[in-house]
Protein backbone atom coordinates (compact mmCIF):
# COMPACT_ATOMS: atom_id res chain seq x y z
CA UNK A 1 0.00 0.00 0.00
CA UNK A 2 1.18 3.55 -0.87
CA UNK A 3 1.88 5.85 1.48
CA UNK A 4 -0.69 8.53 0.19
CA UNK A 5 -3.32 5.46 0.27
CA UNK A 6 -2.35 5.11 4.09
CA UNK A 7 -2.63 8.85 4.66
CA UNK A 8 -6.40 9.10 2.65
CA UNK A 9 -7.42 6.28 5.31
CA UNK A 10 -6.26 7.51 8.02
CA UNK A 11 -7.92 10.56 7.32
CA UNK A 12 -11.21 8.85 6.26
CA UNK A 13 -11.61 7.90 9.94
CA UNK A 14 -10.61 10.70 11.83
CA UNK A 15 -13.56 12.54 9.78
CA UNK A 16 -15.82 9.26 11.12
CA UNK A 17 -14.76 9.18 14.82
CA UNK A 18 -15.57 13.22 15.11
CA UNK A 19 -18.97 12.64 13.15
CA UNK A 20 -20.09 9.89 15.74
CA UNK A 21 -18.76 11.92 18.59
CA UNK A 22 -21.01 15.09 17.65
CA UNK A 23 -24.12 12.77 17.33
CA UNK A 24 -23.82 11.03 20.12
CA UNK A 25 -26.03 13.60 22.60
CA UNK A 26 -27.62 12.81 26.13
CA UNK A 27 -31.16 12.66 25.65
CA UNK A 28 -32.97 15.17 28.28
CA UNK A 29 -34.48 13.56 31.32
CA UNK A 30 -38.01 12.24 31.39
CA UNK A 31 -40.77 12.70 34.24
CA UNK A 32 -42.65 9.62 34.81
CA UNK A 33 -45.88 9.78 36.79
CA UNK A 34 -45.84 6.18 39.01
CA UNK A 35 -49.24 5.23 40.17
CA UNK A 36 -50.48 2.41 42.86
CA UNK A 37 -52.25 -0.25 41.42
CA UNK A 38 -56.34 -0.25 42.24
CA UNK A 39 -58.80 -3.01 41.74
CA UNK A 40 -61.49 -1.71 39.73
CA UNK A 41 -64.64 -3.45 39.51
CA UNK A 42 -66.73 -3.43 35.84
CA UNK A 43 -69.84 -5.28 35.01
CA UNK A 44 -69.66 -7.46 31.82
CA UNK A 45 -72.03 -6.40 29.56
CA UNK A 46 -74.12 -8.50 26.64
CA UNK A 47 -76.09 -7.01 23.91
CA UNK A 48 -79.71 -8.40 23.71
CA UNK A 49 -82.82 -7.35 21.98
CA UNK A 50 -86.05 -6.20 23.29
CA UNK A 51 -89.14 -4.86 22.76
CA UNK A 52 -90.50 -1.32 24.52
CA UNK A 53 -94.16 -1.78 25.33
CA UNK A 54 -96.51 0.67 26.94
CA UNK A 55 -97.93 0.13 30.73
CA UNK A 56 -101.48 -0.96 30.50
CA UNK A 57 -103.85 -1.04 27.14
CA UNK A 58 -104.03 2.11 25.09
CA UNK A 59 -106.76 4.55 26.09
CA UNK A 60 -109.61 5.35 23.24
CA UNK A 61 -111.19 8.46 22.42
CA UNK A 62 -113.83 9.67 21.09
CA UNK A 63 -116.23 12.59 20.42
CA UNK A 64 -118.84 13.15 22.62
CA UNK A 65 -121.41 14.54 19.99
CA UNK A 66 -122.06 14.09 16.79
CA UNK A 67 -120.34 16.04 13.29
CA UNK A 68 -118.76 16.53 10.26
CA UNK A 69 -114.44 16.19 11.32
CA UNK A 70 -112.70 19.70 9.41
CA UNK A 71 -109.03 18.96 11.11
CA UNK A 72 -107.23 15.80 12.34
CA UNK A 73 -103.91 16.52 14.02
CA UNK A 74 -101.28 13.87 14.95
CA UNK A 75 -101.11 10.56 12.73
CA UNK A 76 -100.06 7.16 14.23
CA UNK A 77 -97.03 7.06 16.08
CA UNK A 78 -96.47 10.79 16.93
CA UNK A 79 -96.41 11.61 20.11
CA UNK A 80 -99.09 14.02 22.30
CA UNK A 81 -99.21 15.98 25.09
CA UNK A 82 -102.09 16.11 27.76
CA UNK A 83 -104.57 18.08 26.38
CA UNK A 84 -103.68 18.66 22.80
CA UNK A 85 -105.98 18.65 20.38
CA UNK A 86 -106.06 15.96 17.99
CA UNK A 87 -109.08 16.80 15.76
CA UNK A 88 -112.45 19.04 15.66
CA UNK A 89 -115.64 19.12 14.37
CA UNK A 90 -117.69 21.71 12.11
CA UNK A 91 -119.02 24.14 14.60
CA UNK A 92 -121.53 26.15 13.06
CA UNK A 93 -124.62 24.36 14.08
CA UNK A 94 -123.32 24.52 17.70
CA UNK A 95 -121.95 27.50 18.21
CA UNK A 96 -125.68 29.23 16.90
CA UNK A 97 -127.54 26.54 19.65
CA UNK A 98 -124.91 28.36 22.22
CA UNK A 99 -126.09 31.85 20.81
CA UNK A 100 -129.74 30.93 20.82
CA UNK A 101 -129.17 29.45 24.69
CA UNK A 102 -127.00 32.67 25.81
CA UNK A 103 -130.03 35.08 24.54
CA UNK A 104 -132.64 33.05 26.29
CA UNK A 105 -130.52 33.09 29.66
CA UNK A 106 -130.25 36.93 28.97
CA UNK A 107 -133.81 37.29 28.86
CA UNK A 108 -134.75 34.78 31.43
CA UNK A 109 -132.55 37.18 33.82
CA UNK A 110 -134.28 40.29 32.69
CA UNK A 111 -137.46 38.58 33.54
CA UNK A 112 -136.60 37.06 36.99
CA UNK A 113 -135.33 40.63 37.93
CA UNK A 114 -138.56 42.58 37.31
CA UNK A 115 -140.59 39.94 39.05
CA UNK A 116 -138.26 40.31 41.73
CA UNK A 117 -138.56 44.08 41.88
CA UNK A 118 -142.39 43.48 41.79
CA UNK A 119 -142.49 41.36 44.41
CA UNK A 120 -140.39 43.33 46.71
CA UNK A 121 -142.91 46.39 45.86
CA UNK A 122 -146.18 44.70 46.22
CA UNK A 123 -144.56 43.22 49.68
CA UNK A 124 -144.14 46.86 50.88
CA UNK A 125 -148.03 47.44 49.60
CA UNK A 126 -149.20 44.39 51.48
CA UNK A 127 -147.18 45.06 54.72
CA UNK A 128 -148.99 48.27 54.82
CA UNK A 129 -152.16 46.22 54.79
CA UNK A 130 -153.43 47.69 51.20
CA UNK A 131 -153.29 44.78 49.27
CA UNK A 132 -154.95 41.48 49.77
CA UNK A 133 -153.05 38.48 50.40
CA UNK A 134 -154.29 36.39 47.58
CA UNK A 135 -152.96 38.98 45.31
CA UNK A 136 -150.03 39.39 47.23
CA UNK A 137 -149.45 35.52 46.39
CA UNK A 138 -149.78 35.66 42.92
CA UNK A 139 -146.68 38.02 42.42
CA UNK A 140 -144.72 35.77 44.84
CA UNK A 141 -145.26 32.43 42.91
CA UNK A 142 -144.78 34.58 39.40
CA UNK A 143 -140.87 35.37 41.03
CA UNK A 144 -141.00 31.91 41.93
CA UNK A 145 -141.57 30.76 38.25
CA UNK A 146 -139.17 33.60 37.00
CA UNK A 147 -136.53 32.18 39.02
CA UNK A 148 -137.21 28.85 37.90
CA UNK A 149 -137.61 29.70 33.89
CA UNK A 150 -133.62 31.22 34.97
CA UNK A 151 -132.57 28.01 36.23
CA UNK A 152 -133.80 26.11 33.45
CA UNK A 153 -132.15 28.88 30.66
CA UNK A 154 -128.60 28.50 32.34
CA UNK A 155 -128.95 24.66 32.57
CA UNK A 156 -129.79 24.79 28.90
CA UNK A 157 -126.91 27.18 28.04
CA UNK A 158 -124.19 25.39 29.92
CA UNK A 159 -125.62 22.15 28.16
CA UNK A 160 -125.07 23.64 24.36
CA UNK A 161 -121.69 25.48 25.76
CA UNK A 162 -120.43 21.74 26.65
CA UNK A 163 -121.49 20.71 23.13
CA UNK A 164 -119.71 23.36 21.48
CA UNK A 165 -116.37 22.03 23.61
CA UNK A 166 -117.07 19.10 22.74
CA UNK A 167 -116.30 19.66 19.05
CA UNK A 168 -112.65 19.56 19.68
CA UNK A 169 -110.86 16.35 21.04
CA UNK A 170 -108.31 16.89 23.51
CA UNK A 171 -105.71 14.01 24.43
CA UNK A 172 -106.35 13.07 28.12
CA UNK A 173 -103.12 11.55 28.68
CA UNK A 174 -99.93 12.30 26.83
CA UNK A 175 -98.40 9.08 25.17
CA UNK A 176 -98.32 8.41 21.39
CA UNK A 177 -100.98 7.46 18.76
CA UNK A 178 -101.17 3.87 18.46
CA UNK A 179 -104.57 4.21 15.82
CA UNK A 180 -106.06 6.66 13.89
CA UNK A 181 -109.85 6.39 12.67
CA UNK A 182 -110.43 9.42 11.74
CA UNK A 183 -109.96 11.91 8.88
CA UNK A 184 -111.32 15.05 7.48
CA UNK A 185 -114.47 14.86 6.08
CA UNK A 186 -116.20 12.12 7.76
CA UNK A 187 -119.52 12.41 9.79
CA UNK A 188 -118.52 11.00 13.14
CA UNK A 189 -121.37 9.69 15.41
CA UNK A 190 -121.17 10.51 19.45
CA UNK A 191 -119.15 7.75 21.27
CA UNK A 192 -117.79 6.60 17.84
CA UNK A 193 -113.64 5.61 18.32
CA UNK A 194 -111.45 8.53 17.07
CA UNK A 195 -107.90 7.80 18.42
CA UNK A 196 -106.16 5.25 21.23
CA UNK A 197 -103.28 6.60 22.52
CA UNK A 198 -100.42 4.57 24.55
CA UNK A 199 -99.05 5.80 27.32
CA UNK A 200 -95.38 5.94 27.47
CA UNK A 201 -94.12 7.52 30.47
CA UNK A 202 -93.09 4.37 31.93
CA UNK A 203 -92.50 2.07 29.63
CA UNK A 204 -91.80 -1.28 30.04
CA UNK A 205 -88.76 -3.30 28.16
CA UNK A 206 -89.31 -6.87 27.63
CA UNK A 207 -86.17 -9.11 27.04
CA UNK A 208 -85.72 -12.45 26.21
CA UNK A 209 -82.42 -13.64 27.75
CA UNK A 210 -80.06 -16.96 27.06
CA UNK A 211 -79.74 -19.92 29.26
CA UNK A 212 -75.90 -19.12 29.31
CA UNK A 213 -76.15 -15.69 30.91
């Protein structure tokens, strides 16, 4: 071997050795969090299948009179709230029987308070001995009937106001719509099934589970 071959070598690895020597770093030091061991306790857990079924049968509704349906709400398997209404009925024939019942209340009052007045004046006349009593008697039963033909007008008024109510159907429970028989349109007779609706606030979950678990 030369002696300029020699010298190339030798050079060759003095470059190396001061190369490796300017790598060769301390990494920086590392904090390492240390920990006791705990016993944790987790149930095992198994997917099944079920099915999510209502408490008790569904409730059924219905109107309480009689009419042509103009608006159904909620369709099967929305849910309702308590008191929401789900459908109504054409009004116009009850709303004039509640018009016709106000005015005959209105005029049953006027009555009953002029045969009270009369009463209360012939009284004063037949206290002071200047009217007989049979007379007297005959304006007492009129305020009588007056008072009666009153009770009998507001009877028959609050009667036709609940009939007018009654041409909307209100959810008594909340839950969801399990059937709909209803739609706009149709003459609906009183009692005659509208909706059921299924309560669902609880619920109940039935599972079937395997022998092995």
């Amino acid at each position: 071997m030369s002696a300029r071959i020699r010298v190339s070598l030798a050079i060759l690895c003095s470059l190396v050795g001061c190369g490796s020597q300017r790598d060769a770093r301390p990494e920086p030091a590392r904090w390492v969090r240390v920990a006791l061991p705990e016993s944790i306790e987790q149930p095992e857990s198994f997917p099944l299948s079920g099915t999510v079924v209502p408490q008790g049968a569904a409730q059924g509704l219905s109107f309480q009179v009689a009419g042509r349906v103009v608006s159904v709400g909620p369709r099967e398997g929305e849910i309702v709230r308590k008191g929401q209404v789900l459908a109504s009925l054409e009004t116009t024939g009850y709303a004039a029987s509640l018009e016709a019942a106000s005015a005959q209340t209105r005029s049953a009052q006027a009555a009953a308070a002029r045969a009270q007045d009369e009463c209360r004046r012939m009284k004063i006349v037949y206290d002071k001995q200047s009217l007989a009593e049979n007379d007297f008697l005959k304006f007492k039963l009129a305020e009588e009937a007056a008072r009666e033909q009153l009770l009998q007008a507001q009877a028959s008024e609050k009667i036709a106001r609940k009939a007018h109510s009654d041409t909307s159907l209100r959810a008594l429970v909340g839950g969801v719509i399990t059937r709909r028989s209803v739609e706009p349109g149709v003459m609906v007779g009183a009692g005659q099934p509208a909706f059921e609706i299924a309560q669902v606030d609880p619920v109940e979950i039935q599972i079937g589970i395997p022998e092995n678990l």
